[in-house]
Protein backbone atom coordinates (compact mmCIF):
# COMPACT_ATOMS: atom_id res chain seq x y z
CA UNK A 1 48.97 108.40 91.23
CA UNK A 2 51.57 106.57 92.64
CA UNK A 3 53.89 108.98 95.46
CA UNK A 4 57.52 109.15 94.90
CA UNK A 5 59.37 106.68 97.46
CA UNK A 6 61.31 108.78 100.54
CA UNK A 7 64.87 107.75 100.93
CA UNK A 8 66.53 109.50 103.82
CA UNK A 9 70.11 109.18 104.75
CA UNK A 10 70.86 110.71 108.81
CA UNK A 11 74.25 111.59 108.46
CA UNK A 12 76.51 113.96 106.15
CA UNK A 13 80.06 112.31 106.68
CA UNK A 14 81.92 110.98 103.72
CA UNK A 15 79.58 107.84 103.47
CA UNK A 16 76.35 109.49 104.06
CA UNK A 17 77.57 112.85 101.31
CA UNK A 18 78.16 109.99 98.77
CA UNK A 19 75.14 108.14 99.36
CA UNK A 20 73.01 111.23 99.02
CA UNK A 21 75.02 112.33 95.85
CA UNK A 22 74.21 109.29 94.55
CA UNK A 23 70.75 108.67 94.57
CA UNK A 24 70.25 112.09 94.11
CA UNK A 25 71.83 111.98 90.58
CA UNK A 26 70.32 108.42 89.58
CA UNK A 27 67.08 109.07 91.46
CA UNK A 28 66.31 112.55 92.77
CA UNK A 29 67.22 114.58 89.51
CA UNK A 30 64.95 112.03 87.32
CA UNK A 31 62.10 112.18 89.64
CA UNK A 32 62.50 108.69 90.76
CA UNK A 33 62.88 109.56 94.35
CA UNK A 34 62.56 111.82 97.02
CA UNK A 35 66.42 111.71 98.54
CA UNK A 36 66.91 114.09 102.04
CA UNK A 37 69.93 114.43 103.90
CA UNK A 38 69.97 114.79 107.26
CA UNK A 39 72.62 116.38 109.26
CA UNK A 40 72.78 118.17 112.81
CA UNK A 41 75.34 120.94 111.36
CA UNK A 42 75.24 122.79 107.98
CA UNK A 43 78.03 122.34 106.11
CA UNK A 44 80.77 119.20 105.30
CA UNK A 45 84.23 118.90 106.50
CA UNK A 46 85.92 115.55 105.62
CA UNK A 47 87.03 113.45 108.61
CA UNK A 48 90.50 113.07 108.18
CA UNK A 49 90.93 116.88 108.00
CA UNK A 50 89.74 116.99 111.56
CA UNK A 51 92.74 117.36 113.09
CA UNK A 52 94.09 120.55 110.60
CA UNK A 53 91.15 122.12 111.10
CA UNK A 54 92.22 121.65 115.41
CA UNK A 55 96.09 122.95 114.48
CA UNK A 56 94.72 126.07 112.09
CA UNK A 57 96.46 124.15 109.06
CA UNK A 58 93.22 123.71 107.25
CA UNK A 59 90.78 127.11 107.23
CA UNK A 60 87.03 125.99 107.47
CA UNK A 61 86.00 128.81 105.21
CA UNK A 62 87.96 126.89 102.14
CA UNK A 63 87.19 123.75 102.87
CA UNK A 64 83.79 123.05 104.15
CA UNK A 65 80.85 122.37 101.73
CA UNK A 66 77.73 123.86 102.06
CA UNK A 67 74.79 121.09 102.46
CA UNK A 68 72.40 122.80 101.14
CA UNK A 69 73.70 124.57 97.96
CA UNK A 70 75.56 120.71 97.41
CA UNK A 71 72.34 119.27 97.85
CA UNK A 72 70.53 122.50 94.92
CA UNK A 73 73.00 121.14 92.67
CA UNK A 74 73.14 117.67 93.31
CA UNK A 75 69.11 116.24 92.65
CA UNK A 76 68.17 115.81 96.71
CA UNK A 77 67.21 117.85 99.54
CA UNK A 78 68.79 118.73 103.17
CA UNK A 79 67.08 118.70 106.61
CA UNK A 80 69.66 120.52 109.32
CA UNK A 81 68.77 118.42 112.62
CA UNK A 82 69.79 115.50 115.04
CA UNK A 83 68.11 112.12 115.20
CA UNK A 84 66.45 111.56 118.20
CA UNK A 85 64.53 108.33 117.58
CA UNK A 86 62.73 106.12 114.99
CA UNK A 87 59.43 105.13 114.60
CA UNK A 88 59.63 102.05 112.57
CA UNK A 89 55.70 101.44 112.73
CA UNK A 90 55.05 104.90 111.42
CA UNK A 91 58.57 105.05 109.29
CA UNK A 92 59.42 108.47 110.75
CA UNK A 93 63.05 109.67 111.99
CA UNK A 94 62.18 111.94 114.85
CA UNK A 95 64.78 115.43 115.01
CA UNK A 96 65.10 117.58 118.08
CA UNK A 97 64.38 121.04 118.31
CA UNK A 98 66.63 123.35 117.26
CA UNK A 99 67.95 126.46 119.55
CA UNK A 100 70.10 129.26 119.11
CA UNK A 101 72.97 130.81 121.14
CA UNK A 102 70.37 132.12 123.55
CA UNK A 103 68.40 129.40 123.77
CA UNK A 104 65.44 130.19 121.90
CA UNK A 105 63.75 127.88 119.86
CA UNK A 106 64.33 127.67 116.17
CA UNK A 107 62.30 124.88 115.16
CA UNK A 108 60.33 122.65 116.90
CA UNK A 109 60.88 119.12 116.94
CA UNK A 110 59.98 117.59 113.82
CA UNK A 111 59.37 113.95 111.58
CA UNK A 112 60.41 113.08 108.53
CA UNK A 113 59.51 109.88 106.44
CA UNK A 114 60.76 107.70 104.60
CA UNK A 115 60.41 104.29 102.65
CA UNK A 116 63.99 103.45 102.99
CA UNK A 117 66.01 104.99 106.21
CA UNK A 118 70.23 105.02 105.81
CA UNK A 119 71.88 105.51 109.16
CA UNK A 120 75.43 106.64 108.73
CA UNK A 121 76.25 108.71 111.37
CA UNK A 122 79.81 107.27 111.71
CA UNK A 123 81.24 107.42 115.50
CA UNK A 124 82.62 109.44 117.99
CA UNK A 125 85.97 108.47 120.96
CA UNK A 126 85.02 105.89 123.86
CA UNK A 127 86.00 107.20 126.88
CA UNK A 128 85.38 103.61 128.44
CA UNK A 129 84.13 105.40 131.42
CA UNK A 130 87.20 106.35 133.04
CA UNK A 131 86.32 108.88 135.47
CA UNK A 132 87.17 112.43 134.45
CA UNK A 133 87.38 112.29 130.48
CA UNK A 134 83.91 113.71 129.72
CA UNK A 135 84.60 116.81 131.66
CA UNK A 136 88.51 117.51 131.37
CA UNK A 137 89.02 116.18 127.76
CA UNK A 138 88.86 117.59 124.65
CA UNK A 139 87.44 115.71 121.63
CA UNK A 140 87.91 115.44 117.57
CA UNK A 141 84.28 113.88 116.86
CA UNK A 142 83.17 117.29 114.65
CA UNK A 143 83.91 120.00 112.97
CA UNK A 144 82.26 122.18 116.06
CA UNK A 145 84.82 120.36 118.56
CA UNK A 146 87.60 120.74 115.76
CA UNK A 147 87.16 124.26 116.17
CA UNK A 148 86.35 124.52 119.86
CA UNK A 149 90.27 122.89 120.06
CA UNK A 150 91.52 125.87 117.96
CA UNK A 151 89.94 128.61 119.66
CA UNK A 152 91.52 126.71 123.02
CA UNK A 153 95.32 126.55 121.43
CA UNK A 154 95.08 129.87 120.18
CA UNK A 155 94.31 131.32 123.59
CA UNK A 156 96.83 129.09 125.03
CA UNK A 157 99.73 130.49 122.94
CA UNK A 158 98.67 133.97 123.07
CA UNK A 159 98.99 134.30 126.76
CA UNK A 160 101.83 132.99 126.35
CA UNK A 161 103.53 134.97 123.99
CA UNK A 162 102.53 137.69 125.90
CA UNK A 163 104.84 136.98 128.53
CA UNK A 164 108.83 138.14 128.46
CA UNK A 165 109.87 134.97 130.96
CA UNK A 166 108.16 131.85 130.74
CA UNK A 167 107.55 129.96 133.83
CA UNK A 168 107.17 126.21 132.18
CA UNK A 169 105.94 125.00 128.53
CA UNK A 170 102.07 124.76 126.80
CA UNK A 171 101.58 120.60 127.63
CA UNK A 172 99.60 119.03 125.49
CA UNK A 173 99.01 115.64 125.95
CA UNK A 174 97.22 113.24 123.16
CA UNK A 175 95.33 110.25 124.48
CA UNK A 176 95.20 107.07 121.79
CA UNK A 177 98.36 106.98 119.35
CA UNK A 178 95.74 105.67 116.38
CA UNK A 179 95.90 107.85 112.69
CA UNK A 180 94.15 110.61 114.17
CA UNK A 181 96.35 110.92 117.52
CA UNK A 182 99.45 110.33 115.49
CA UNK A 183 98.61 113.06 112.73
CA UNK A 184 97.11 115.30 115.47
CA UNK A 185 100.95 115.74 117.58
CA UNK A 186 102.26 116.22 114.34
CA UNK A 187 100.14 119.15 113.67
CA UNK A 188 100.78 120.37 117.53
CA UNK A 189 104.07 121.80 115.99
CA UNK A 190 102.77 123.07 112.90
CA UNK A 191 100.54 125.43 114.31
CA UNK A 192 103.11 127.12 116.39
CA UNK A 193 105.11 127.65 113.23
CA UNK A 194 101.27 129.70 111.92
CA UNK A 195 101.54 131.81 114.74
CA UNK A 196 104.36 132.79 114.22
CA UNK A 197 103.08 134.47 111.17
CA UNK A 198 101.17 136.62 113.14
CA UNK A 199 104.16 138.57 115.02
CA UNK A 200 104.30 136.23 118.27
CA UNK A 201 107.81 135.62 119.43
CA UNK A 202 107.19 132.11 120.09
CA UNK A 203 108.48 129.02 118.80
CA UNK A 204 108.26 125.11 118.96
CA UNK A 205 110.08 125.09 122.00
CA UNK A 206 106.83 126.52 123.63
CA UNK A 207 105.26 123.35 122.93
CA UNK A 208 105.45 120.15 124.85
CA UNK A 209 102.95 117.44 123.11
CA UNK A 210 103.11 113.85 124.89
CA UNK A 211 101.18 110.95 122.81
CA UNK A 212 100.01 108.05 125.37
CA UNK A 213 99.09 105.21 123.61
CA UNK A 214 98.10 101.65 125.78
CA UNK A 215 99.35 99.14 123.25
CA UNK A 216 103.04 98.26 123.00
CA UNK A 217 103.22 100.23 120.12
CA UNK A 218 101.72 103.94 118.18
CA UNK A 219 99.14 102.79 115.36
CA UNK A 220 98.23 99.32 117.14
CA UNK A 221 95.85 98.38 114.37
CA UNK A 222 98.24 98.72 111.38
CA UNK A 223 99.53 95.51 110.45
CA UNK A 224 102.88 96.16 109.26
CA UNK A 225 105.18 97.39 112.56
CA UNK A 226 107.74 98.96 110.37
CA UNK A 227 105.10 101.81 109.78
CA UNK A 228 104.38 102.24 113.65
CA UNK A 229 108.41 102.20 114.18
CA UNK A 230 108.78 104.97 110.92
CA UNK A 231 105.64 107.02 112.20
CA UNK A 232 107.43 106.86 116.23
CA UNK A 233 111.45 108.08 114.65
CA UNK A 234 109.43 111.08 112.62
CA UNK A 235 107.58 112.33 115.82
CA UNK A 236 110.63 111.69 118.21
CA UNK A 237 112.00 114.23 115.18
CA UNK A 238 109.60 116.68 116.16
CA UNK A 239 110.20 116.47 119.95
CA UNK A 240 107.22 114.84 120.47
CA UNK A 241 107.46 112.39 123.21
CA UNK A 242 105.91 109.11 122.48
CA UNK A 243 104.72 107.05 125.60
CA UNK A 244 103.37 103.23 125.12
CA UNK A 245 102.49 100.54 127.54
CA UNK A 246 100.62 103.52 129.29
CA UNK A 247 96.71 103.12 130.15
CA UNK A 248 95.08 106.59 131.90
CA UNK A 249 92.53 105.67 134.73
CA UNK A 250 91.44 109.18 135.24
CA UNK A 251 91.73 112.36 134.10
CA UNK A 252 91.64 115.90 136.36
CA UNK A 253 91.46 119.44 134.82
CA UNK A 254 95.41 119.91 135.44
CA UNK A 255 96.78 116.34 134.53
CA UNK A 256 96.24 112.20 134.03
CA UNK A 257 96.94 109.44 135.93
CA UNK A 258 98.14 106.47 134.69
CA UNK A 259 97.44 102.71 135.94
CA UNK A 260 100.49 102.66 137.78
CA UNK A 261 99.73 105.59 139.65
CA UNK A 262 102.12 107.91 137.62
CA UNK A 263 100.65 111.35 137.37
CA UNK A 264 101.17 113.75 133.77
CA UNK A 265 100.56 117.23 133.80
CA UNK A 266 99.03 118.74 131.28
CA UNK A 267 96.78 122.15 130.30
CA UNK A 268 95.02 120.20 127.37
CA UNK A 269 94.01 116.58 127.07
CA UNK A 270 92.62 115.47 123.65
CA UNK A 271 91.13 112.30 124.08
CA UNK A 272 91.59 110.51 120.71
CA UNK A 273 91.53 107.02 121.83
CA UNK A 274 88.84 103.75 120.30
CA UNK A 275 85.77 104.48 119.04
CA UNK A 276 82.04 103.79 119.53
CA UNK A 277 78.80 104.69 118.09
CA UNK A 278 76.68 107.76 119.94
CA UNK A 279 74.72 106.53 123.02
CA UNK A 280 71.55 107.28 121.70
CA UNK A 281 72.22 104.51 118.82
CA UNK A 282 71.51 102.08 121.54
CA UNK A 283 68.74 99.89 120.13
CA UNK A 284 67.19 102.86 118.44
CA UNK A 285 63.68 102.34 117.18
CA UNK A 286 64.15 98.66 118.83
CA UNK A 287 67.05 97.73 116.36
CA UNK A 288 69.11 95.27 117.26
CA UNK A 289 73.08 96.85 118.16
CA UNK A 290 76.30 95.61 120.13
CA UNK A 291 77.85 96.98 123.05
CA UNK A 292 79.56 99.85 121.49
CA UNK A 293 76.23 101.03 120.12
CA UNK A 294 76.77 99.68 116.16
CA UNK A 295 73.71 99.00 114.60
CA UNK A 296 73.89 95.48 113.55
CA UNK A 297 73.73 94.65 109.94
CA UNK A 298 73.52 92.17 107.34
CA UNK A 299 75.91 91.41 104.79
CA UNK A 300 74.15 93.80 102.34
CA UNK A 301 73.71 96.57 105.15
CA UNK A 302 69.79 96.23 105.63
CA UNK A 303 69.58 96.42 109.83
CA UNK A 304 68.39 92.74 111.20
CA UNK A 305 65.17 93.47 111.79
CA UNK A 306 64.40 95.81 109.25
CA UNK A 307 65.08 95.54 105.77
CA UNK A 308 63.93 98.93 104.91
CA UNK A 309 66.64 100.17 107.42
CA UNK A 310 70.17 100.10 106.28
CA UNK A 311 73.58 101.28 108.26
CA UNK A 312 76.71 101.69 107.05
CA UNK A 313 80.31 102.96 108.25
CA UNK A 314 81.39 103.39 111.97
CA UNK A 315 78.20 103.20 113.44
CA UNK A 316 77.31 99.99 111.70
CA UNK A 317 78.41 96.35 112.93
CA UNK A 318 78.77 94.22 109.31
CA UNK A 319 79.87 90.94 109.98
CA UNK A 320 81.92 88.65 107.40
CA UNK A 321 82.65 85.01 106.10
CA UNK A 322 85.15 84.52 109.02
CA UNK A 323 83.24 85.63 112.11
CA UNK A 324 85.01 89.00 112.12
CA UNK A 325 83.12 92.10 111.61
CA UNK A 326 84.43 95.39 109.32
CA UNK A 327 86.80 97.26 111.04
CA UNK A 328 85.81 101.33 111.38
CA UNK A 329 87.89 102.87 108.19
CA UNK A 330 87.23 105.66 106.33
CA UNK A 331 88.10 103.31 103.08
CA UNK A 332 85.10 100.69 104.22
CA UNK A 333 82.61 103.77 105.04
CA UNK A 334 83.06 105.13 101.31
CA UNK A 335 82.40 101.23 99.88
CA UNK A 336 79.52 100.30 102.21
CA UNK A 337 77.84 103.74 101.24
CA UNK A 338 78.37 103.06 97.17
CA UNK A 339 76.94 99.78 97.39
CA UNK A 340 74.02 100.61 99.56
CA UNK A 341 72.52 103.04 97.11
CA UNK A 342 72.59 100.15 94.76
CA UNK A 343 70.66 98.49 96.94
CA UNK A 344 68.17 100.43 97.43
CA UNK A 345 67.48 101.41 93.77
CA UNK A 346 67.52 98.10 93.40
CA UNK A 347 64.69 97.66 96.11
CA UNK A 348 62.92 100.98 94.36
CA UNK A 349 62.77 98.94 90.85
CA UNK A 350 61.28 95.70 93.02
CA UNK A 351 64.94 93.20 93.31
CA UNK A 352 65.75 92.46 96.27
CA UNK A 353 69.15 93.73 97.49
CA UNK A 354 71.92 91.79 96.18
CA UNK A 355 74.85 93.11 96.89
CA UNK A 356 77.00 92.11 99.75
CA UNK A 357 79.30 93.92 101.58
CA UNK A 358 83.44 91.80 101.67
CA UNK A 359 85.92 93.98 103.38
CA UNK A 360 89.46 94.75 101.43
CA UNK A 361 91.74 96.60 103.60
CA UNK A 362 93.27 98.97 100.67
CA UNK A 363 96.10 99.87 103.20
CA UNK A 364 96.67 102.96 105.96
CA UNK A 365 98.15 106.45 105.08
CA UNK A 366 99.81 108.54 108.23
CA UNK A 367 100.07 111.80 107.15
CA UNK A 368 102.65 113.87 109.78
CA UNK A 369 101.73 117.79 108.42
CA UNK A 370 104.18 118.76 106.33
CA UNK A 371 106.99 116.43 107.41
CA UNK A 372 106.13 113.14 106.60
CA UNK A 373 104.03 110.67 105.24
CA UNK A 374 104.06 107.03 105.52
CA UNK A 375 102.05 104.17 105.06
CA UNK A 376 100.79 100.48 103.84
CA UNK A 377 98.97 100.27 100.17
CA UNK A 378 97.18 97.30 99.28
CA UNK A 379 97.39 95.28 102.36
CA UNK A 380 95.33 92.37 101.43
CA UNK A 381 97.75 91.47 98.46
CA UNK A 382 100.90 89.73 100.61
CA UNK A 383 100.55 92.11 103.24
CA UNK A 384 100.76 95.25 101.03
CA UNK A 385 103.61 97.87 99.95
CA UNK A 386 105.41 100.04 102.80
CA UNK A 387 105.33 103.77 100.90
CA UNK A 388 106.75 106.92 102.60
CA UNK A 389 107.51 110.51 101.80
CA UNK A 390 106.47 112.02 98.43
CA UNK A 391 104.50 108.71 97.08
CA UNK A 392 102.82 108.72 100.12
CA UNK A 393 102.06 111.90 100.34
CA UNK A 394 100.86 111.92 96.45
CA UNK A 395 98.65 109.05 97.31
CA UNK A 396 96.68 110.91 100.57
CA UNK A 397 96.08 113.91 98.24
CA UNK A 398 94.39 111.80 96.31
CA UNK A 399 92.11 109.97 98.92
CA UNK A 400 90.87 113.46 99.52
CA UNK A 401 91.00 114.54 95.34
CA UNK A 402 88.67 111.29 95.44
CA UNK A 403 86.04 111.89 97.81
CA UNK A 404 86.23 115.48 95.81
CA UNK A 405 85.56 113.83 92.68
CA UNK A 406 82.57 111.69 94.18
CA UNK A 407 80.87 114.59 95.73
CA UNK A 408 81.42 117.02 92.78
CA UNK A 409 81.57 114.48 89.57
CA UNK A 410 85.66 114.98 87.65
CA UNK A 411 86.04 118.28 86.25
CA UNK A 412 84.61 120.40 89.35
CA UNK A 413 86.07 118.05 91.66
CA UNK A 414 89.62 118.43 90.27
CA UNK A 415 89.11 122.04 89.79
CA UNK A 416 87.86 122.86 93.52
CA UNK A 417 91.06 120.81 94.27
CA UNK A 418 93.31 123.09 92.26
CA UNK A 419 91.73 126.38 94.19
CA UNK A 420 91.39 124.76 97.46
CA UNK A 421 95.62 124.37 96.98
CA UNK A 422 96.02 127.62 95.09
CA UNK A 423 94.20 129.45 97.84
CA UNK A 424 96.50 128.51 100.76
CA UNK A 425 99.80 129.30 98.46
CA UNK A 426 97.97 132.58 97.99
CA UNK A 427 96.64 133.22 101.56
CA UNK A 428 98.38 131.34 104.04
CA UNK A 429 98.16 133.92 106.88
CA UNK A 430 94.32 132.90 106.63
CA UNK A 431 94.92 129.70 108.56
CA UNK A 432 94.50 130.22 112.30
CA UNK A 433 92.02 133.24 111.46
């Protein structure tokens, strides 16, 4: 008797949660398939919450999503670990032990197989080896670092409000004035207003958040400059100061230094600046990848030297007609990831993978907490539709509503949505808990 084929995605982001839903409905739940999920933590947070979960705006406990009661109710399985390696020759991911707090060893390191591999382990922020950023900086890469931020701010401010004189302000200063450096000052302010909640005499005023960006303008990569000149006003707003044509060569526990020599204090640097894939990508398992550690790809997303290894989303380099290659978005990440599990049920039923992989750029969203949202909707029609404030808004709710509704099919989706909102009308004092 014939054994079920092994599909096994390494990575539970937004693509690799919709791949595994996926298959795991068309193939898992029907016996087709064996579908696993791989991920090095145990529950789901969606990317572009990152930052709220940093600020205290978004509580963890409400939003996260379990992998493995998902994965009960969804038709596939979950494996918590981190790649390490593959063994193409053997068609094994390798996963590193796992240890607890003390150090004690959980579970050995361990192989899985598989008949079709799907890396989509998105990316994390290039520190482009200036000295200093790897030890001084903070980072938005996970949910664990998200966190790691909070527990850091919440500290911060707590000493602070302790005192009856300050001596000088909390700075904050916010490397890289892309989506998620631009959303993240915003939020700065927002939670200061959420500890306020909590009895602490303190106010915005405490806060002094500096975003250093080294293009000539915030939000470099979206096309439209009106957006970048709208998103810079709004911040200025919230006494955020906004700093461009400024590159950091190093960074010290107490401040940066900029290429002219110009040094910035600050007690926090977030580091929120390019992106590349994890070092260990590098030619993993012999695959072929570029020099910020993307696996490179086909059109169709099988790797180029294997086609029973696919990658998709930040970590994968998916060139097009023109030369270019797929810039890393959150809206390409979803699309690669639905299209790849066509793929490779194709490839189960014996087709070859047909389906090729064009880039649309659907537009960018900047969502400023509560104060303002602004962005560029269908960009590759005429250079798209400038939208701000409540249609904006409307239409980032429902990026996330989306991904809801892909992970949890329409009725639960919208429903979770409904509590999810219900639930911080009801409990907001939950959100720096």
């Amino acid at each position: 008797m014939q054994t079920q084929p092994n599909v096994v995605i390494v990575g539970g982001g937004a693509g690799g949660m919709e791949i595994a839903t996926k298959l795991g409905h068309k193939l898992g739940r029907k016996g087709k398939a064996k579908v696993t999920l791989v991920d090095c933590a145990d529950s789901h947070v969606w990317k572009p919450l990152l930052h709220e979960v940093a600020t205290g705006a978004l509580d963890v406990g409400i939003d996260a999503l379990n992998y493995r009661s998902h994965a009960a109710a969804h038709g596939y399985h979950f494996q918590q670990g981190a790649m390490t390696d593959i063994d193409r020759q053997q068609r094994q991911v390798i996963l590193a032990p796992i240890f607890d707090d003390a150090g004690r060893e959980l579970l050995p390191a361990r192989h899985i197989d598989y008949d079709y591999l799907v890396i989509a382990i998105g990316s994390i922020a290039n520190d482009f080896r200036i000295p200093g950023v790897r030890e001084h900086c903070e980072f938005l890469d996970s949910t664990e670092e998200a966190m790691a931020i909070r527990k850091r701010l919440l500290n911060k401010f707590m000493r602070y409000a302790s005192q009856e004189q300050l001596e000088d302000k909390i700075k904050i200063a916010v490397v890289g004035a892309g989506a998620t450096g631009v959303e993240m000052s915003a939020e700065m302010h927002h939670a200061v207003e959420q500890l306020r909640g909590f009895g602490y005499k303190i106010d915005t005023s405490l806060l002094e958040v500096t975003l250093i960006e080294a293009d000539d303008r915030i939000l470099p990569k979206v096309e439209k400059p009106g957006i970048s000149e709208s998103v810079t006003r709004e911040l200025e707003k919230l006494g955020v100061n906004v700093m461009t044509n400024t590159r950091i060569t190093q960074v010290d526990s107490n401040s940066l230094t900029t290429s002219e020599g110009v040094e910035l204090p600050a007690d926090m640097v977030i580091w929120s600046t390019g992106v590349k894939a994890p070092d260990f990508l590098k030619n993993i398992g012999g695959l072929e990848s570029n020099n910020i550690n993307q696996v490179m790809v086909k059109q169709n997303m099988q790797t180029t030297l294997d086609e029973r290894i696919f990658s998709i989303g930040d970590c994968a380099a998916c060139p097009q007609a023109d030369g270019s290659f797929v810039p890393p978005r959150g809206q390409s990440a979803r699309q690669m990831a639905l299209m790849t599990a066509d793929n490779i049920m194709l490839m189960i039923d014996g087709h070859a993978p047909r389906h090729e992989y064009v880039y649309k750029d659907l537009g960018s969203l900047v969502n400023l907490s509560r104060f303002h949202t602004v962005g560029n909707l269908m960009s590759f029609i005429g250079g798209g539709v400038l939208v701000e404030g409540k249609i904006a808004r409307f239409v980032y709710t429902s990026l996330y509503r989306r991904h809801l509704i892909e992970l949890h099919g329409v009725v639960r989706g919208t429903l979770l949505m409904l509590a999810k909102g219900i639930s911080r009308i009801i409990h907001p004092h939950l959100k720096l808990h």
